[in-house]
Structures are given as structure tokens and as C-alpha cells.
PDB file of N, CA and C in Angstrom:
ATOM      1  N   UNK A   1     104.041  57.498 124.553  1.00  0.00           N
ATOM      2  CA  UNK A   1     103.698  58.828 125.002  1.00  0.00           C
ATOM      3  C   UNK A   1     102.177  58.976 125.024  1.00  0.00           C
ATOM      4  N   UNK A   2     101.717  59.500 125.872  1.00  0.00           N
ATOM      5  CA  UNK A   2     100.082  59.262 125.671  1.00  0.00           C
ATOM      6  C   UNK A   2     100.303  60.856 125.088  1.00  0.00           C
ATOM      7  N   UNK A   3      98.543  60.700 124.852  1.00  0.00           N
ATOM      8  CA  UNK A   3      98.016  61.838 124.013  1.00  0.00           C
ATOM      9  C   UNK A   3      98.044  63.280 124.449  1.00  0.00           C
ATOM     10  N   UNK A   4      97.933  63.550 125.217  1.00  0.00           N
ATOM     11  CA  UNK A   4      97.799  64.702 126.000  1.00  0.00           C
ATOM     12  C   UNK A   4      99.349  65.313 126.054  1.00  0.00           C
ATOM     13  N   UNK A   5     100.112  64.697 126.150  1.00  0.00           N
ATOM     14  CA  UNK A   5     101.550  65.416 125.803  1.00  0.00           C
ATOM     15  C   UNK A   5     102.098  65.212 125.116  1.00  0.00           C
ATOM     16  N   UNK A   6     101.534  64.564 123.522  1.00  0.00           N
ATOM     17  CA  UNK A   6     102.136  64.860 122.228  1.00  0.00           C
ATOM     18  C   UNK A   6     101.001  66.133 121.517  1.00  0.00           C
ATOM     19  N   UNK A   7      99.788  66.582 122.469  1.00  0.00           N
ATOM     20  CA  UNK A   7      99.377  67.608 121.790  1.00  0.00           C
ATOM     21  C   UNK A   7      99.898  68.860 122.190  1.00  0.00           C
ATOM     22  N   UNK A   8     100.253  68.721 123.678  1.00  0.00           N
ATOM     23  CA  UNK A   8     100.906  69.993 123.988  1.00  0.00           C
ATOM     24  C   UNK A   8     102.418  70.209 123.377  1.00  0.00           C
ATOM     25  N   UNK A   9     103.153  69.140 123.183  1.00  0.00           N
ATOM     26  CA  UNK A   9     104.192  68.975 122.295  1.00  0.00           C
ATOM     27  C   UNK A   9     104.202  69.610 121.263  1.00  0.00           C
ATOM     28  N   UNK A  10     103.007  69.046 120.743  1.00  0.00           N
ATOM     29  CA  UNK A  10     102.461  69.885 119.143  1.00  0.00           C
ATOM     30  C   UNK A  10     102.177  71.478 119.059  1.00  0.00           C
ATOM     31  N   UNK A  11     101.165  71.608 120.159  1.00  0.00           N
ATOM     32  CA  UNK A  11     101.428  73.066 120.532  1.00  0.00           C
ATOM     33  C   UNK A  11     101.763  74.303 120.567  1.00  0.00           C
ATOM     34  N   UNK A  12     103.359  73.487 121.195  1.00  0.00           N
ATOM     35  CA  UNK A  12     104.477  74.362 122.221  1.00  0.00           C
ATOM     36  C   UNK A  12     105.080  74.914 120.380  1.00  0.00           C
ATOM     37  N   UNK A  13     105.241  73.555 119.535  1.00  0.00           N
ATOM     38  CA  UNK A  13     106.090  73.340 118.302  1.00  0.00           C
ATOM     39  C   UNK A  13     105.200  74.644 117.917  1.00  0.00           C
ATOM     40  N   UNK A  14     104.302  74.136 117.241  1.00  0.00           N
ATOM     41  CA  UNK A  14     103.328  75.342 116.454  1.00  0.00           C
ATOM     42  C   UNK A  14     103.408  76.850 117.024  1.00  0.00           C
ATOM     43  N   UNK A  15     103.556  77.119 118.239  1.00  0.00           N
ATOM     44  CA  UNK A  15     103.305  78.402 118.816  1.00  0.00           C
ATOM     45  C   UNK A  15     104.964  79.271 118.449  1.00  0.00           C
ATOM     46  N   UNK A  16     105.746  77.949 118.395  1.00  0.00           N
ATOM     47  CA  UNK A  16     106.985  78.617 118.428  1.00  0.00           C
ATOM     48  C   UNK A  16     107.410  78.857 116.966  1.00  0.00           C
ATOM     49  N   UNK A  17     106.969  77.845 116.044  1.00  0.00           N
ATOM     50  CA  UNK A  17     106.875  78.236 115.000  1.00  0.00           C
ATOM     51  C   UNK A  17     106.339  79.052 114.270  1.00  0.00           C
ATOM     52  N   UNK A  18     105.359  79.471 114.896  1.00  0.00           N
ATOM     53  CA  UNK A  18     104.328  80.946 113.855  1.00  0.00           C
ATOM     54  C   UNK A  18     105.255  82.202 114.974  1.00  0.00           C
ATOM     55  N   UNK A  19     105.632  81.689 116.310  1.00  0.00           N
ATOM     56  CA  UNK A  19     106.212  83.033 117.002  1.00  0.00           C
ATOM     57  C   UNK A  19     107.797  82.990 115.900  1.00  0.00           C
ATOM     58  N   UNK A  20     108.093  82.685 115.602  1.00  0.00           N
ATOM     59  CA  UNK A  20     109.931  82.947 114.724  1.00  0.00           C
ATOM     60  C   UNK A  20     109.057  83.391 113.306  1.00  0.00           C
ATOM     61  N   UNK A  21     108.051  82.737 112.444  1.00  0.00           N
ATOM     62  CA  UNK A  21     107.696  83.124 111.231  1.00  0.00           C
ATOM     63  C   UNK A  21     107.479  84.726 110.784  1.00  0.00           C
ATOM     64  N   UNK A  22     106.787  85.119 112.329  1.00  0.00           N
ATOM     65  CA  UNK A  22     106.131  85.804 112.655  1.00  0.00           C
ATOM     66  C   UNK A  22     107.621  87.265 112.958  1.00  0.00           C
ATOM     67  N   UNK A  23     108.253  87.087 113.451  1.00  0.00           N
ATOM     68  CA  UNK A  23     109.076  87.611 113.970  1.00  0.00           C
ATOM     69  C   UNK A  23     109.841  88.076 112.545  1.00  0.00           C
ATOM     70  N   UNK A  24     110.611  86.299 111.731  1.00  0.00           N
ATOM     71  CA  UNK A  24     111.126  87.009 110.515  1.00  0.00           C
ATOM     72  C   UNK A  24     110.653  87.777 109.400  1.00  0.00           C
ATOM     73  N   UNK A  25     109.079  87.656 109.524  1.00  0.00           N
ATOM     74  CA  UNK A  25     108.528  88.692 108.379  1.00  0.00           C
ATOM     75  C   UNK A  25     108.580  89.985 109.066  1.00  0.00           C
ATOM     76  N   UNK A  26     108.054  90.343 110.450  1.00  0.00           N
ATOM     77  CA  UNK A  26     108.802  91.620 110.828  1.00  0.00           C
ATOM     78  C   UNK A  26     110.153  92.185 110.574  1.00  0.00           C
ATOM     79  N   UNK A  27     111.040  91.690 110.451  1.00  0.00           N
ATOM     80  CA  UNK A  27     112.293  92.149 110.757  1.00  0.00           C
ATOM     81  C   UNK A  27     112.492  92.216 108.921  1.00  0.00           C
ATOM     82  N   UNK A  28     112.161  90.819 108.350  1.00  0.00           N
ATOM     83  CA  UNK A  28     112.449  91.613 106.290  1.00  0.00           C
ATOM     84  C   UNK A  28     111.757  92.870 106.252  1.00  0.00           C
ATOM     85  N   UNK A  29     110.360  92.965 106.817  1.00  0.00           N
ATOM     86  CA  UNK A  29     109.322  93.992 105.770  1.00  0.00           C
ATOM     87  C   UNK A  29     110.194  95.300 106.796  1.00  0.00           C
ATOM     88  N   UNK A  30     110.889  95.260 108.063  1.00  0.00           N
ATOM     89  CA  UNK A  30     111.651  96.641 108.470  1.00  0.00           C
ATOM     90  C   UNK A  30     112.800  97.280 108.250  1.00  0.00           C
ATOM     91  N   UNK A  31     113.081  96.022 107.181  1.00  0.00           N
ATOM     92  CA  UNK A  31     115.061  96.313 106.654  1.00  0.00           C
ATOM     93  C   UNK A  31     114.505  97.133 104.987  1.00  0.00           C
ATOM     94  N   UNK A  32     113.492  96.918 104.834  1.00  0.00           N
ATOM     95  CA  UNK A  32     113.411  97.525 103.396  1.00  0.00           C
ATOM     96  C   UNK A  32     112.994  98.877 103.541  1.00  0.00           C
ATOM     97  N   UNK A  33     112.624  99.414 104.395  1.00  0.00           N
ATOM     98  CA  UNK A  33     112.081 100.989 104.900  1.00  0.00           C
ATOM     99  C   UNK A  33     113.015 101.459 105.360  1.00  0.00           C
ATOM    100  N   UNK A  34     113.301 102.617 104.221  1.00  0.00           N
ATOM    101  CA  UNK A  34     114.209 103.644 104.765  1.00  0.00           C
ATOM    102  C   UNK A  34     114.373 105.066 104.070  1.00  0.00           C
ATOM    103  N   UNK A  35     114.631 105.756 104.975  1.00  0.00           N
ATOM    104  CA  UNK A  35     114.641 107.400 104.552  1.00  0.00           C
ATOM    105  C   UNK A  35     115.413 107.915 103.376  1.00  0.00           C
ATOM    106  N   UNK A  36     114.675 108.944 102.812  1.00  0.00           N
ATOM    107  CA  UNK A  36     115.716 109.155 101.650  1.00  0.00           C
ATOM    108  C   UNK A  36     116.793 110.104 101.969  1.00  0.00           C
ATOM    109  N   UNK A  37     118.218 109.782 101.210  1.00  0.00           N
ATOM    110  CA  UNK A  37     119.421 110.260 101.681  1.00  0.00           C
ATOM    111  C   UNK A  37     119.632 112.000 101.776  1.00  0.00           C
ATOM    112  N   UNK A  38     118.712 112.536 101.157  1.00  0.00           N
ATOM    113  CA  UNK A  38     118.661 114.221 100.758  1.00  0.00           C
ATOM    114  C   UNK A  38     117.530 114.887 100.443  1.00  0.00           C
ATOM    115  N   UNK A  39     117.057 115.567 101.044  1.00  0.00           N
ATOM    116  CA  UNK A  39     115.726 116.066 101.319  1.00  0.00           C
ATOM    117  C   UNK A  39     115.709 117.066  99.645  1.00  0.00           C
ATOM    118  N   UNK A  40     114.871 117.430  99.016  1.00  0.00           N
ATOM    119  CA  UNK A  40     114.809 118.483  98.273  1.00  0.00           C
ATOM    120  C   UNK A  40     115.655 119.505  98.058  1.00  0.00           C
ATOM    121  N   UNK A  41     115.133 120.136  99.391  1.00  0.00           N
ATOM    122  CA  UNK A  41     115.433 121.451 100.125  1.00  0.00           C
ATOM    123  C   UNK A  41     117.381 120.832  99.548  1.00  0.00           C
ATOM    124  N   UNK A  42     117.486 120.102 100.497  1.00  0.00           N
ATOM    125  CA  UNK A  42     119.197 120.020 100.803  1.00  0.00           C
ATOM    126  C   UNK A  42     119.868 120.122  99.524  1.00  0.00           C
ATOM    127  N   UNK A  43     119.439 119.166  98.619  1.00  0.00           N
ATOM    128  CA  UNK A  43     119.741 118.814  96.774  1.00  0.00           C
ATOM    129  C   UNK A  43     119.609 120.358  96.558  1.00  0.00           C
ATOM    130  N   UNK A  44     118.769 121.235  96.307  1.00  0.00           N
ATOM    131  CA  UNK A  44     118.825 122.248  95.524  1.00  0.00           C
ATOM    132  C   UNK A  44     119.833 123.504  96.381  1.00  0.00           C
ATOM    133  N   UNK A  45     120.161 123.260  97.787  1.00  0.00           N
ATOM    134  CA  UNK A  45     120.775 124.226  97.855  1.00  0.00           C
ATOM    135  C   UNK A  45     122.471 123.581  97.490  1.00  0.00           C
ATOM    136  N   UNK A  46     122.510 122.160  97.853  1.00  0.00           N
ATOM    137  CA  UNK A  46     124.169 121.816  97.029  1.00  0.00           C
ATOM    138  C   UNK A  46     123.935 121.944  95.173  1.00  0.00           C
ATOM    139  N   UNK A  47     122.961 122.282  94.817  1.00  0.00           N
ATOM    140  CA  UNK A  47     122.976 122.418  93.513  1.00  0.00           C
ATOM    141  C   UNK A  47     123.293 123.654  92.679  1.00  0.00           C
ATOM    142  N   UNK A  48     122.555 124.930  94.168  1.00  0.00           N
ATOM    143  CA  UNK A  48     123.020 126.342  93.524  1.00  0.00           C
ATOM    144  C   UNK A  48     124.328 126.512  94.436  1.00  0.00           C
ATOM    145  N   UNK A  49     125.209 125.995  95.452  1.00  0.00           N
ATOM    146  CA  UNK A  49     126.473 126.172  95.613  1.00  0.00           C
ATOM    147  C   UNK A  49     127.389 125.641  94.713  1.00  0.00           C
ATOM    148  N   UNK A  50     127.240 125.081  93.832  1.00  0.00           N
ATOM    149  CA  UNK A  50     128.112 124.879  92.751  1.00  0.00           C
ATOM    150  C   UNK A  50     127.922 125.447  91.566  1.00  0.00           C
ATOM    151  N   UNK A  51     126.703 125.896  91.420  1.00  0.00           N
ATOM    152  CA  UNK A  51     126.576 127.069  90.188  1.00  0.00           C
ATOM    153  C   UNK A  51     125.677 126.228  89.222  1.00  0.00           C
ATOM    154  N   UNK A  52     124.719 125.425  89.701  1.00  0.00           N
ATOM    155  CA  UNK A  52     123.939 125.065  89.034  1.00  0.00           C
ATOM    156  C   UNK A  52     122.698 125.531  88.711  1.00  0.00           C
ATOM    157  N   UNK A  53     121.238 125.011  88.349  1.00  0.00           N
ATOM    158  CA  UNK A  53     120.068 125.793  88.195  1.00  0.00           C
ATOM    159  C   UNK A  53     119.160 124.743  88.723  1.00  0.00           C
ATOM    160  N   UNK A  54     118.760 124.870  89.771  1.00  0.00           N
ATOM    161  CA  UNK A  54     117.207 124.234  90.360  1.00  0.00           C
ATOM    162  C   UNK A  54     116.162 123.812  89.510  1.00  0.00           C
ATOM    163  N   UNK A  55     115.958 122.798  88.921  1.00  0.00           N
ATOM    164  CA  UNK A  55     114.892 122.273  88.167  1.00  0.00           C
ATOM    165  C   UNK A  55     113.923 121.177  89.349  1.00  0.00           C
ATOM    166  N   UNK A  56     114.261 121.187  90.122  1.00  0.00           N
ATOM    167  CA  UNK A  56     113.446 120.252  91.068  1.00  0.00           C
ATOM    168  C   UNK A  56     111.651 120.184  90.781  1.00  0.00           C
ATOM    169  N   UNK A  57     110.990 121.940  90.138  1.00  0.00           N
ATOM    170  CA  UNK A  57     110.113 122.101  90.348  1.00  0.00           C
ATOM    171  C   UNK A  57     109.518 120.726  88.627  1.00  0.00           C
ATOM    172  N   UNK A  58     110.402 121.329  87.806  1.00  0.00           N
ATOM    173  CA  UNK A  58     110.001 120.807  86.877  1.00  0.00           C
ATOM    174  C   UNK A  58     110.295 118.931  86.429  1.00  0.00           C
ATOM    175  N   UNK A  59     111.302 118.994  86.809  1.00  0.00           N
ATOM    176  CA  UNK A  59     111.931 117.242  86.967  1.00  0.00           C
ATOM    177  C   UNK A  59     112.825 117.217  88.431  1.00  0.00           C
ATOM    178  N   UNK A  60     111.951 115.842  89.382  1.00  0.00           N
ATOM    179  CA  UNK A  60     112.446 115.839  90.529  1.00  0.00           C
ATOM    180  C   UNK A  60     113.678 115.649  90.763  1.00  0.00           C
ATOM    181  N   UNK A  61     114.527 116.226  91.615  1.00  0.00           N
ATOM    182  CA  UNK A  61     116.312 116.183  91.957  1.00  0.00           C
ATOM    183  C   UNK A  61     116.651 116.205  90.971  1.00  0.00           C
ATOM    184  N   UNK A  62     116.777 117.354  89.584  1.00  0.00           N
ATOM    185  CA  UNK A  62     117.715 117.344  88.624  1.00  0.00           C
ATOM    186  C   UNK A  62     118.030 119.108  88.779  1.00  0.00           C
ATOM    187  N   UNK A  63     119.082 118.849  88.530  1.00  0.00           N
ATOM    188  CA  UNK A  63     120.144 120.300  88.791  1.00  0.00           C
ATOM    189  C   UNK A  63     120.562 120.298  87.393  1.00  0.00           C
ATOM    190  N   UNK A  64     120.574 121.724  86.664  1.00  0.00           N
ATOM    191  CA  UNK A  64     121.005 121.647  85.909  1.00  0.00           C
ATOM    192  C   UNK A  64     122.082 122.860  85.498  1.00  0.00           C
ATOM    193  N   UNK A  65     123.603 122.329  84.922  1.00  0.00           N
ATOM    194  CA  UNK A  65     124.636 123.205  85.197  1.00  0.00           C
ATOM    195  C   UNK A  65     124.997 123.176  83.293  1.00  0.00           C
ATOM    196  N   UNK A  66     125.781 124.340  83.029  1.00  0.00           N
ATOM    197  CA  UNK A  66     125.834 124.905  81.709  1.00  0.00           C
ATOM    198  C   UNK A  66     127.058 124.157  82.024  1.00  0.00           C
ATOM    199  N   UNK A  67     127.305 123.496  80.501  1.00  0.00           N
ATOM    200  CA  UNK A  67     128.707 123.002  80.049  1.00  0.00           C
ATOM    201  C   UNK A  67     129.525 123.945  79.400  1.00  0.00           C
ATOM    202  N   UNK A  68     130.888 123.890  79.423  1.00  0.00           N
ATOM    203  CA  UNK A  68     132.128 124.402  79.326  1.00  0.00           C
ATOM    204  C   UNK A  68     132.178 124.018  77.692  1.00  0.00           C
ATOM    205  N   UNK A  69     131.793 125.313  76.800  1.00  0.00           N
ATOM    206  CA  UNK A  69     131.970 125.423  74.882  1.00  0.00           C
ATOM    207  C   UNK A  69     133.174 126.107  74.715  1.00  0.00           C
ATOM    208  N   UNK A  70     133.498 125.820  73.752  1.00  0.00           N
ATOM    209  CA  UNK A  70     134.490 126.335  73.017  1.00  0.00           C
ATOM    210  C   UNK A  70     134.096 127.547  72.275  1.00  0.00           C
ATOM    211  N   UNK A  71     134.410 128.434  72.289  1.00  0.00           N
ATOM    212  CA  UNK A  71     133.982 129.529  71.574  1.00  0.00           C
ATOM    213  C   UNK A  71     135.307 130.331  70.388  1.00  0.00           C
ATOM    214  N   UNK A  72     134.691 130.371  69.531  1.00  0.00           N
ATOM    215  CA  UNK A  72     135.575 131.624  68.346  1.00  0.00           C
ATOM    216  C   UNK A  72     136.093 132.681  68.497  1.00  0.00           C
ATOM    217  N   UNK A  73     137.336 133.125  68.773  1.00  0.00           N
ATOM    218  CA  UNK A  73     137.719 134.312  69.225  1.00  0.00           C
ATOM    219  C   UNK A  73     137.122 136.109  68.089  1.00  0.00           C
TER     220      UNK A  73
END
């Protein structure tokens, strides 16, 4: 094979190889980005439809609901 077309050989290899390298680090670093499932807003209003108490301001997404005591007649 003379020289001139084992460099373009080499090349074609290299170009196609950094083009796929190139490609699969796009596609990992875009599978790990993603939206969160419930906005604030949404969490605290399913939190006071069940009779809970909005703490969002003070600890993020925690709702907090009074437990069921036994009491002394």
C-alpha cells in the first residue's frame, strides 16, 4: 500500500473515531439531565389537600401532617 493511502486510511479511522467518541459523550452527559418531577408550588398544594402544613419555606418539600393520638376520655 503506498503511503498516501494508509494516511488517509488513518485519517478517515481517526475522524470517525473522535466523530462516535464525540457523539457518545453527548448522548451520556444528556441522559443524566432531567427535570424535577414536582414543582414546589405543585408539592405544597397536594400537601394542603390532604390536610397537611406547608413547611417548604423552612425545610425544602417537607409537608407536615399531625398524627392520629390516643387521647383520655
Amino acid at each position: 500500500m503506498p503511503t498516501n493511502v494508509r494516511s488517509l486510511l488513518f485519517r478517515r479511522m481517526l475522524a470517525i473515531a473522535l466523530l462516535g467518541a464525540g457523539m457518545c459523550g453527548l448522548f451520556s452527559a444528556c441522559s443524566t439531565l432531567h427535570a424535577p418531577t414536582y414543582t414546589d408550588a405543585e408539592l405544597q398544594a397536594q400537601c394542603e389537600r390532604r390536610g397537611g402544613w406547608w413547611r417548604g419555606s423552612l425545610i425544602p418539600g417537607y409537608c407536615e401532617f399531625q398524627t392520629a393520638s390516643r387521647q383520655s376520655p
